[in-house]
Protein backbone atom coordinates (compact mmCIF):
# COMPACT_ATOMS: atom_id res chain seq x y z
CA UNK A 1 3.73 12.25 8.86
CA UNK A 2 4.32 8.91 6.92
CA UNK A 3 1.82 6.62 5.84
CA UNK A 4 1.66 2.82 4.95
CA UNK A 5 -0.16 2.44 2.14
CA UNK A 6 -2.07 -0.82 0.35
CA UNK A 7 -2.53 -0.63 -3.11
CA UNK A 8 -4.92 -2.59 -5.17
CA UNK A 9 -4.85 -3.63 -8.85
CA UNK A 10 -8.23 -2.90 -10.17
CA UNK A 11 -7.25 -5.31 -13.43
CA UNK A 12 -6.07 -8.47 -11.56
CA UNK A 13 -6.94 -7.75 -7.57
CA UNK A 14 -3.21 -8.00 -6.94
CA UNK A 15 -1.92 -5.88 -3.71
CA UNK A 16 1.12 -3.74 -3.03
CA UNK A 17 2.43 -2.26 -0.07
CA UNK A 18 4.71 0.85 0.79
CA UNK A 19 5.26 4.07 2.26
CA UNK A 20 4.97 7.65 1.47
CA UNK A 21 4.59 10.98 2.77
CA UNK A 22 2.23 11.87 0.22
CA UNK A 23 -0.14 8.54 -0.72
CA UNK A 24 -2.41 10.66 -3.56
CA UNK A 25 1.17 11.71 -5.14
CA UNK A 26 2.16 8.88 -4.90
CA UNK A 27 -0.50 6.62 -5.76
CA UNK A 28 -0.01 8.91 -9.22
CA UNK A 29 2.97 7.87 -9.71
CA UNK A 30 1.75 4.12 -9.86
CA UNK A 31 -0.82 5.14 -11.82
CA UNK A 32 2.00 6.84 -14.21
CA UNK A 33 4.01 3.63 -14.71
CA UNK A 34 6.35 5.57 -12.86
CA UNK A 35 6.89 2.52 -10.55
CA UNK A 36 8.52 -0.38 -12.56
CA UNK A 37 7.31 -3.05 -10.05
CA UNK A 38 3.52 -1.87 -10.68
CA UNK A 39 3.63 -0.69 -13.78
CA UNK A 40 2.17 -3.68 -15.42
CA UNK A 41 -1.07 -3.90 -12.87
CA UNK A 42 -2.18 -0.64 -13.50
CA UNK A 43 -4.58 0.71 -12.50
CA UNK A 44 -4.37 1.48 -8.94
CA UNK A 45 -6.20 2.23 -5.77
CA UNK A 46 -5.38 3.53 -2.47
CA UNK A 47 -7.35 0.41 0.20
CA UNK A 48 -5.56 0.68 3.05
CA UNK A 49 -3.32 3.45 4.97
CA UNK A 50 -2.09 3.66 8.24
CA UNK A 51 -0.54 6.69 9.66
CA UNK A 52 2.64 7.34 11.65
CA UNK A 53 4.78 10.28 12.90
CA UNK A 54 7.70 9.56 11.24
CA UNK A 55 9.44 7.68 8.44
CA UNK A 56 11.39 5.20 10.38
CA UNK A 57 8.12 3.58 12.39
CA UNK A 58 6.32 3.42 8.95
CA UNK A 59 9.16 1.50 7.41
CA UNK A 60 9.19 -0.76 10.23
CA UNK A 61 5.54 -1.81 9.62
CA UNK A 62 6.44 -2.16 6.36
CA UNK A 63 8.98 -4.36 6.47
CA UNK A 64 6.98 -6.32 9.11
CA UNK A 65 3.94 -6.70 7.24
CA UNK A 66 6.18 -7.69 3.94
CA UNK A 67 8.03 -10.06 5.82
CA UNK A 68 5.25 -11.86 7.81
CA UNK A 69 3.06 -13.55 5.44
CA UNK A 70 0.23 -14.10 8.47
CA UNK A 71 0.16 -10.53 9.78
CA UNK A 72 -0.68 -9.55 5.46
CA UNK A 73 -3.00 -12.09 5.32
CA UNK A 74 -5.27 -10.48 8.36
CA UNK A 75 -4.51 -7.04 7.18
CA UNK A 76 -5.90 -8.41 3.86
CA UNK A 77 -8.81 -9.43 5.63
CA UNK A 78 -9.83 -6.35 7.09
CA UNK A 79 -9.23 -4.70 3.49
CA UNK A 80 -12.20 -6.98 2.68
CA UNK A 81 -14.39 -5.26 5.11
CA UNK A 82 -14.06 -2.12 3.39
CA UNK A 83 -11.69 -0.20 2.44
CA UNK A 84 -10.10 2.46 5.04
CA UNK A 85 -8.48 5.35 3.80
């Protein structure tokens, strides 16, 4: 399994999305400032994960969701809701 994962910066509300096969691992390694894109919005928390059966289909949400500024913005707004995890 591979998950999509959304981040959120509890110091400045900023959001962050990727992929992992391990989301508490890595949401350490944010956490770490082992992540040189994050490191400067720590800390972290998991808000949002999605789960799929292998690494390519989780990458390809991914890159959709990254790439489509609209499709973030409504995933954003169910991450309002409450968080699902």
């Amino acid at each position: 399994m591979h998950y999509l994962y959304v981040l959120e910066s509890l110091k400045c509300k900023r959001r962050y999305i990727g992929i992992a096969a391990n989301t508490i691992k890595r949401l350490a390694e944010h956490n770490a400032s082992k992540i040189s894109s994050t490191k400067a919005y720590i800390p972290w928390r998991i808000v949002w994960v999605e789960s799929f059966s292998n690494k390519f289909t989780a990458a390809a949400r991914e890159r959709e969701l990254k790439k489509n500024a609209w499709k973030r913005y409504d995933l954003y707004e169910k991450i309002k809701q409450g968080p699902i995890v």
